[in-house]
N, C-alpha and C. Protein backbone atom coordinates (compact mmCIF):
# COMPACT_ATOMS: atom_id res chain seq x y z
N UNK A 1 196.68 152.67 133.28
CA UNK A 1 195.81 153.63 132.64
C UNK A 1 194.43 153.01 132.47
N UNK A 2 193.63 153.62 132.92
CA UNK A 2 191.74 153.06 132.80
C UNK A 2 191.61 153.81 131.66
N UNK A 3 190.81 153.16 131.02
CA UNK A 3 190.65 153.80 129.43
C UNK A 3 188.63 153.32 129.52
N UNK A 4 187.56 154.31 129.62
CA UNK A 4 186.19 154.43 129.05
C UNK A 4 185.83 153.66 127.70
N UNK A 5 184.82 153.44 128.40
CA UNK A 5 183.73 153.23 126.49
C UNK A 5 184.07 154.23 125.70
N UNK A 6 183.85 155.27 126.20
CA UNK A 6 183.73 156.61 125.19
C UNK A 6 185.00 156.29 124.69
N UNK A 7 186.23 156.81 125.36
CA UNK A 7 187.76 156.30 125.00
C UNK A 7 188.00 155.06 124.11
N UNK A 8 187.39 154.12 124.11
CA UNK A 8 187.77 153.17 123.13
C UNK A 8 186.53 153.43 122.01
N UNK A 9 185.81 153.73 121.96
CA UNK A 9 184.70 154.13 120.99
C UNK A 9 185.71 155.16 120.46
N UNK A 10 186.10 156.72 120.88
CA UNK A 10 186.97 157.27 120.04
C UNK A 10 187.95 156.67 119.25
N UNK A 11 188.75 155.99 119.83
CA UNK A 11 189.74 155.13 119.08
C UNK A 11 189.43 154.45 118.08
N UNK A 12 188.17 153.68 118.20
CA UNK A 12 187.93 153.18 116.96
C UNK A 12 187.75 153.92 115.90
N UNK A 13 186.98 155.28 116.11
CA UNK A 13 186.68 155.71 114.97
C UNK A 13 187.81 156.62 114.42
N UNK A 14 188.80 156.48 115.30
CA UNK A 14 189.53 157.67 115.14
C UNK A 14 191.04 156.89 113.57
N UNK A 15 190.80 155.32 114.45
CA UNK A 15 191.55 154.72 113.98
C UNK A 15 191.19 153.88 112.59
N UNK A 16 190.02 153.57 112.52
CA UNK A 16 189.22 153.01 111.09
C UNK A 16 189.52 154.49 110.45
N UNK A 17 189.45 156.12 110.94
CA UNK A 17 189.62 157.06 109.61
C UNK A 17 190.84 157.49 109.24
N UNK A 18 192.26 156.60 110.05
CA UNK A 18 193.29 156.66 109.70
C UNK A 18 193.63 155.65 108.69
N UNK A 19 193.07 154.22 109.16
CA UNK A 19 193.73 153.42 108.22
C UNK A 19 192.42 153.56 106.97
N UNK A 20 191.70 154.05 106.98
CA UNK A 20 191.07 154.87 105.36
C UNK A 20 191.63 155.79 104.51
N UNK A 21 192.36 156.62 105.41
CA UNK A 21 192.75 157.65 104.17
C UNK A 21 194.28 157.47 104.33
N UNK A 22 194.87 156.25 105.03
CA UNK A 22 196.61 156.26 104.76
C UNK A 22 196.61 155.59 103.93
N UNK A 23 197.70 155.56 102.64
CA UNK A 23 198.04 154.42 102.11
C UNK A 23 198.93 153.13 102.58
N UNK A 24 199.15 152.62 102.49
CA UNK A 24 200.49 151.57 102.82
C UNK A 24 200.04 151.36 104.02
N UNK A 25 200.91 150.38 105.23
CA UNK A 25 200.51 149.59 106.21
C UNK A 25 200.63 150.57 107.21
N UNK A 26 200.06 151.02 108.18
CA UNK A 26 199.81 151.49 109.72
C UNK A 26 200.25 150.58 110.64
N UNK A 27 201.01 150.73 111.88
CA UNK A 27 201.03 149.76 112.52
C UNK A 27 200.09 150.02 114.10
N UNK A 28 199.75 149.25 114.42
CA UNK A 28 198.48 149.82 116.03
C UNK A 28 199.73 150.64 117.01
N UNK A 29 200.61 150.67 116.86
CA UNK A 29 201.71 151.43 117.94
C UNK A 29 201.61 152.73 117.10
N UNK A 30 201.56 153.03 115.99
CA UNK A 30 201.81 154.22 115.38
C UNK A 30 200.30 154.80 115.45
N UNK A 31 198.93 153.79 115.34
CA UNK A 31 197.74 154.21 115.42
C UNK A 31 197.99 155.21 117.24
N UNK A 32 198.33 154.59 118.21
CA UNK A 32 197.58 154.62 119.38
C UNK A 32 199.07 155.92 119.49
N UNK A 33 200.29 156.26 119.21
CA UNK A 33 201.01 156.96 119.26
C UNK A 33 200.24 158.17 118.99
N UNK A 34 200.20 158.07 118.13
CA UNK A 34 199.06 159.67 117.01
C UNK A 34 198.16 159.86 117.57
N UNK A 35 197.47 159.03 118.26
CA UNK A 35 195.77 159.26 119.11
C UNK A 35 196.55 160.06 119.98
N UNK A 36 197.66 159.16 120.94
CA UNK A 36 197.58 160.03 121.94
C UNK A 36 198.05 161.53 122.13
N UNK A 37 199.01 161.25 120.96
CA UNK A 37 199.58 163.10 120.63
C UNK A 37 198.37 163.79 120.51
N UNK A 38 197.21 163.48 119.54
CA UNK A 38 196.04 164.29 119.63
C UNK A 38 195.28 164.63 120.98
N UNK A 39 195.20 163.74 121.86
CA UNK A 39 194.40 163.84 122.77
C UNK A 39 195.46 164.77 123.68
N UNK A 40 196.68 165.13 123.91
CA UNK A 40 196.66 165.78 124.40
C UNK A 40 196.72 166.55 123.92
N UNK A 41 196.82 166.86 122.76
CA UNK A 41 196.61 168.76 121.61
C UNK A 41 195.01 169.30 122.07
N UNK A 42 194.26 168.03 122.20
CA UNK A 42 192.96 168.63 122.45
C UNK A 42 192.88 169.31 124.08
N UNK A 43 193.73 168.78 124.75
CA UNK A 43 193.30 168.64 125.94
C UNK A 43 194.20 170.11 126.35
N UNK A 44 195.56 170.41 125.99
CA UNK A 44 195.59 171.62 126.29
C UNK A 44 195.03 172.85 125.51
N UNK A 45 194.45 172.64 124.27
CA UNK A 45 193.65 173.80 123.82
C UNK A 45 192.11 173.74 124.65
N UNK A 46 191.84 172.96 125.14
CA UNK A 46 190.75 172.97 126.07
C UNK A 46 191.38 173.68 127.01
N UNK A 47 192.21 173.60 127.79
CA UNK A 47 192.32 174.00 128.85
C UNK A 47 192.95 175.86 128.94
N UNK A 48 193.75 175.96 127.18
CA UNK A 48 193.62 177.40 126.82
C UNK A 48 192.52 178.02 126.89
N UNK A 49 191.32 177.47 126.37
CA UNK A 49 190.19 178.41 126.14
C UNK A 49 189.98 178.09 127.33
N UNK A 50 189.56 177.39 128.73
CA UNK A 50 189.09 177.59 130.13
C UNK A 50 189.51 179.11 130.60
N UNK A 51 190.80 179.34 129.98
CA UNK A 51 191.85 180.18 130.47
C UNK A 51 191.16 181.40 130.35
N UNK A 52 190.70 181.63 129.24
CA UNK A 52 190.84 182.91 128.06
C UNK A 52 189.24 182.97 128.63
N UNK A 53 188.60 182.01 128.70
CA UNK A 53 187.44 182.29 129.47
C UNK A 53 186.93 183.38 130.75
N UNK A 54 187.84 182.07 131.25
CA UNK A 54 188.16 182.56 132.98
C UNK A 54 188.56 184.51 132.97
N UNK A 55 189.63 184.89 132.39
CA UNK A 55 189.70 185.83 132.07
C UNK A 55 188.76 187.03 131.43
N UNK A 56 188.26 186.25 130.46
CA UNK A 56 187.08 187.26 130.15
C UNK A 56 186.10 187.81 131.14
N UNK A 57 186.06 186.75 131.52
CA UNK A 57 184.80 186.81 132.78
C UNK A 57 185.22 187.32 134.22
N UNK A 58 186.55 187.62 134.34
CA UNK A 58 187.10 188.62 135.04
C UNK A 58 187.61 187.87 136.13
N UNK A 59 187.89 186.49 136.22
CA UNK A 59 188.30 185.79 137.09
C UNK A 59 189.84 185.41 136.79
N UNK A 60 190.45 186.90 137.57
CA UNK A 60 192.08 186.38 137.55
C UNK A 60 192.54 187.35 138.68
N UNK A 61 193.84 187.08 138.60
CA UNK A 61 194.79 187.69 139.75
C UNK A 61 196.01 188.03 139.40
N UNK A 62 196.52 189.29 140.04
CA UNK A 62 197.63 190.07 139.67
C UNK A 62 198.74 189.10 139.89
N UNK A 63 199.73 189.20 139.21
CA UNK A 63 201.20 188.50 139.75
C UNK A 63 201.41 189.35 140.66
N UNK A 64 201.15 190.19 141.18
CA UNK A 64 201.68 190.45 142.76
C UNK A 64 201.17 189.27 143.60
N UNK A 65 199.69 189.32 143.52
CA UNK A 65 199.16 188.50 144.44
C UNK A 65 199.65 186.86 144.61
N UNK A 66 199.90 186.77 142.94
CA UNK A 66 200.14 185.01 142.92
C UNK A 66 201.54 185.03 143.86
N UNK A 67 202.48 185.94 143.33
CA UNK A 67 203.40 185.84 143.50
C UNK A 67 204.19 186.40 145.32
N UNK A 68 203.07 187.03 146.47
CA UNK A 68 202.80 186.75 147.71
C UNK A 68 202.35 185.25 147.95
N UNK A 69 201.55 184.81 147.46
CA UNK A 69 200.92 183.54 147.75
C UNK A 69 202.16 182.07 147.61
N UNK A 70 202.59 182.81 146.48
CA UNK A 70 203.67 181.27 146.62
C UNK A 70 204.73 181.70 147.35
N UNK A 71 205.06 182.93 147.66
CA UNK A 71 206.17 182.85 148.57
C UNK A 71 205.70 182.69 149.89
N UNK A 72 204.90 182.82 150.48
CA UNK A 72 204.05 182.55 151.59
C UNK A 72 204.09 181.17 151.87
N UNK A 73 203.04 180.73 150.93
CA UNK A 73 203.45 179.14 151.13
C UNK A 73 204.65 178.15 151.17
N UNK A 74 206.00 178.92 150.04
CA UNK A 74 207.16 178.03 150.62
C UNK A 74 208.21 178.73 151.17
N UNK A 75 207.55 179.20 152.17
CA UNK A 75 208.61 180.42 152.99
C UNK A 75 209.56 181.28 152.71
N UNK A 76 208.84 181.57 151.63
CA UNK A 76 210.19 182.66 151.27
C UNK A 76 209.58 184.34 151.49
N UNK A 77 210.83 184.99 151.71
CA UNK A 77 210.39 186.20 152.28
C UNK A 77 209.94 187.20 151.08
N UNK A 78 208.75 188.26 151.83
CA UNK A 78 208.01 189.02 150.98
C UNK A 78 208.84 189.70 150.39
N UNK A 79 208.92 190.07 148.38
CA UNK A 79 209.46 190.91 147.77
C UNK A 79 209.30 192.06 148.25
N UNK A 80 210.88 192.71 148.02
CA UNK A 80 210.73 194.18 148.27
C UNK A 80 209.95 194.73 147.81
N UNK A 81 209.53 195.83 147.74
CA UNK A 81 208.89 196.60 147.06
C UNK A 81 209.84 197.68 146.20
């Protein structure tokens, strides 16, 4: 895993405002556990709102269509109609 400046700059701060407002001992496995559960909470509500975006803005496709396209691609034959 390559981990950024930015990425360890988050961590720090993320992790100095854990062991501030916990009481009792933290351990760095339970710090970097919790980061990472967050980072991906952030990362699929990011990728919800891309969604909800995308949609607004009128960029989507029928499940008919998706659903020609993947059978197409792994050979499976066109739904009846």
């Amino acid at each position: 895993m390559t981990i950024s400046q930015s990425d360890l700059d988050n961590f720090y701060c993320f992790a100095t405002n854990q062991l501030a407002s916990t009481e009792g001992e933290v351990s760095f496995d339970e710090l970097v556990s919790t980061w990472r559960a967050q980072q991906v909470d952030a990362e699929t509500l990011e990728s919800i709102r891309r969604g909800v975006a995308d949609a607004d803005a009128g960029r989507t496709r029928s499940v008919a269509d998706v659903d020609a396209k993947i059978r197409s691609e792994l050979g499976f034959p066109a739904r009846r109609q």
